[in-house]
C-alpha atoms as a PDB file:
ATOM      1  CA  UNK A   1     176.740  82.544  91.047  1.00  0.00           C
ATOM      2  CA  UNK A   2     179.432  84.241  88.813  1.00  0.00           C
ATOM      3  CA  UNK A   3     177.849  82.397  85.892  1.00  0.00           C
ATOM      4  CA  UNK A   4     174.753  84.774  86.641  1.00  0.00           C
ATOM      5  CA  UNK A   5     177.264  87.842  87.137  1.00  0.00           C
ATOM      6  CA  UNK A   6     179.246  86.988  84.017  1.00  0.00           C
ATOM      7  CA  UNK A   7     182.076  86.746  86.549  1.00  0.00           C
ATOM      8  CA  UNK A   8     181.762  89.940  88.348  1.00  0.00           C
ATOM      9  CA  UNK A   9     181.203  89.048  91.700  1.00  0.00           C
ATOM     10  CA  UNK A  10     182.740  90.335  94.422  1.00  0.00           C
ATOM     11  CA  UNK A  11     182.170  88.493  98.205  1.00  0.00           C
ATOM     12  CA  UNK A  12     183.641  91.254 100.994  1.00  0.00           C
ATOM     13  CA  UNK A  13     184.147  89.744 104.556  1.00  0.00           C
ATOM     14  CA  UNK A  14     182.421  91.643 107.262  1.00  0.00           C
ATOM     15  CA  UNK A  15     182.635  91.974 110.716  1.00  0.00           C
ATOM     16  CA  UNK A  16     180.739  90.690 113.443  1.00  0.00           C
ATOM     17  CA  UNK A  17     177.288  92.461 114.057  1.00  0.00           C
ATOM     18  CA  UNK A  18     177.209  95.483 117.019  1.00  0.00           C
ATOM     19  CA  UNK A  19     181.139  95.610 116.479  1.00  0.00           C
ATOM     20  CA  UNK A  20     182.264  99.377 115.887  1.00  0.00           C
ATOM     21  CA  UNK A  21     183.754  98.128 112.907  1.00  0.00           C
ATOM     22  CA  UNK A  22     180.920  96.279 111.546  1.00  0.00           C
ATOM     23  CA  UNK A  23     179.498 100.121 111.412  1.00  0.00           C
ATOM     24  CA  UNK A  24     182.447 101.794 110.230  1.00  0.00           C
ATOM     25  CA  UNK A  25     182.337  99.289 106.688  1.00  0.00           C
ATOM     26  CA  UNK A  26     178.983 100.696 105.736  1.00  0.00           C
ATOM     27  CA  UNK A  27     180.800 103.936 104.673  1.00  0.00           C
ATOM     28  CA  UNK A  28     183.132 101.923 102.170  1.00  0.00           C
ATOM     29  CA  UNK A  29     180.719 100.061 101.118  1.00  0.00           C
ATOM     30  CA  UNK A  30     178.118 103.118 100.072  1.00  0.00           C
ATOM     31  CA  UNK A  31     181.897 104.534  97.861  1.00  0.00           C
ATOM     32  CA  UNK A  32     182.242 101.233  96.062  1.00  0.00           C
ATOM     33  CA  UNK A  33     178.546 101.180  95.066  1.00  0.00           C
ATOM     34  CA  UNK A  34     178.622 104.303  94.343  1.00  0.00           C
ATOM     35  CA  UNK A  35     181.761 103.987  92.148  1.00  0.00           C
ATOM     36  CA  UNK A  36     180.363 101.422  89.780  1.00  0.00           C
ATOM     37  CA  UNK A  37     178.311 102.390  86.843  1.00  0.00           C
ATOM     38  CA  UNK A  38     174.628 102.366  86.550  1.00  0.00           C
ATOM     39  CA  UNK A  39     173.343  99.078  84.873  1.00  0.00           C
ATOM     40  CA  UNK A  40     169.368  99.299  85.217  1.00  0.00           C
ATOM     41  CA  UNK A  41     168.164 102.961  84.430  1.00  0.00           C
ATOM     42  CA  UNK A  42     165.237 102.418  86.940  1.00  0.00           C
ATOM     43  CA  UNK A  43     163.729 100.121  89.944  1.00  0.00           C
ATOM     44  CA  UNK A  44     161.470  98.547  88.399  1.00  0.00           C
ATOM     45  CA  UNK A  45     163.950  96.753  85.578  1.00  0.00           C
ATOM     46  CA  UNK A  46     166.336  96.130  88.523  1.00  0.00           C
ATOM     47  CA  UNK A  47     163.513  94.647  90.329  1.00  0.00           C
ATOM     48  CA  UNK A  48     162.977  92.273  87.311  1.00  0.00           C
ATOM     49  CA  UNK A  49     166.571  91.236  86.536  1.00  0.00           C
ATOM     50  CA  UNK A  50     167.023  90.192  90.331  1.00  0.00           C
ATOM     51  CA  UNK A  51     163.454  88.598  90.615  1.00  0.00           C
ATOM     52  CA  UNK A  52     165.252  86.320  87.406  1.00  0.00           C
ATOM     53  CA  UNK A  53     168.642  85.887  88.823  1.00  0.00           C
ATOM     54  CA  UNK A  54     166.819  84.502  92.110  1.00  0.00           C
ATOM     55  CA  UNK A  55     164.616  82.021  90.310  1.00  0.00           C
ATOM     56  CA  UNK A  56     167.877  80.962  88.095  1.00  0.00           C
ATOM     57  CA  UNK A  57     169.369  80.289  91.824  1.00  0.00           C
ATOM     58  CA  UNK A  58     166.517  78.389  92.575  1.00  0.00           C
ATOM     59  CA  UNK A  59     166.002  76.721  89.672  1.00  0.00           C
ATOM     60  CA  UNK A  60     169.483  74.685  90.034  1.00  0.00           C
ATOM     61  CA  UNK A  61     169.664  74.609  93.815  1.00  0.00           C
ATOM     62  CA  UNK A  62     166.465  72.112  93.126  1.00  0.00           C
ATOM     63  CA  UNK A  63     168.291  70.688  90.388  1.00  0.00           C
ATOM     64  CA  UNK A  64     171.819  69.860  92.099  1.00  0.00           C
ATOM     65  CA  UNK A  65     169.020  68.447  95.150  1.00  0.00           C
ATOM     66  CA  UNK A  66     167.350  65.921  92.718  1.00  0.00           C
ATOM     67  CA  UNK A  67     170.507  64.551  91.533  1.00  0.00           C
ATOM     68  CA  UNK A  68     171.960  64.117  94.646  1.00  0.00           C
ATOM     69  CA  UNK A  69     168.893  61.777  95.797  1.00  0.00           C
ATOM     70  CA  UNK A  70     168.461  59.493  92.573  1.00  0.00           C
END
């Protein structure tokens, strides 16, 4: 995964669901994405790049699957 992110992934732990804080995060959350800068200057690129990144994913999930049956 960070190989696809060139290392700039970041995993946050989050509360259980219907918790008050669970609610409360989505307010940090919206300031951090908000604080990085833009990378795709419209949807439709953005749509592309992660419609790649998931078929990358894909592409050696199936891989690691086959070599762990021959």
């Amino acid at each position: 995964m960070t190989t696809l992110h060139r290392g700039n992934v970041d995993i946050l732990p989050w509360p259980i669901i219907n918790s008050p804080s669970f609610y409360k995060l989505f307010n940090a959350l919206k300031l951090r994405l908000d604080s990085q800068p833009i990378t795709h200057p419209n949807a439709r690129e953005f749509l592309c790049i992660l419609k790649t990144l998931m078929a990358k994913l894909k592409v050696r999930t199936q891989c690691s699957i086959l070599v762990l049956t021959l």
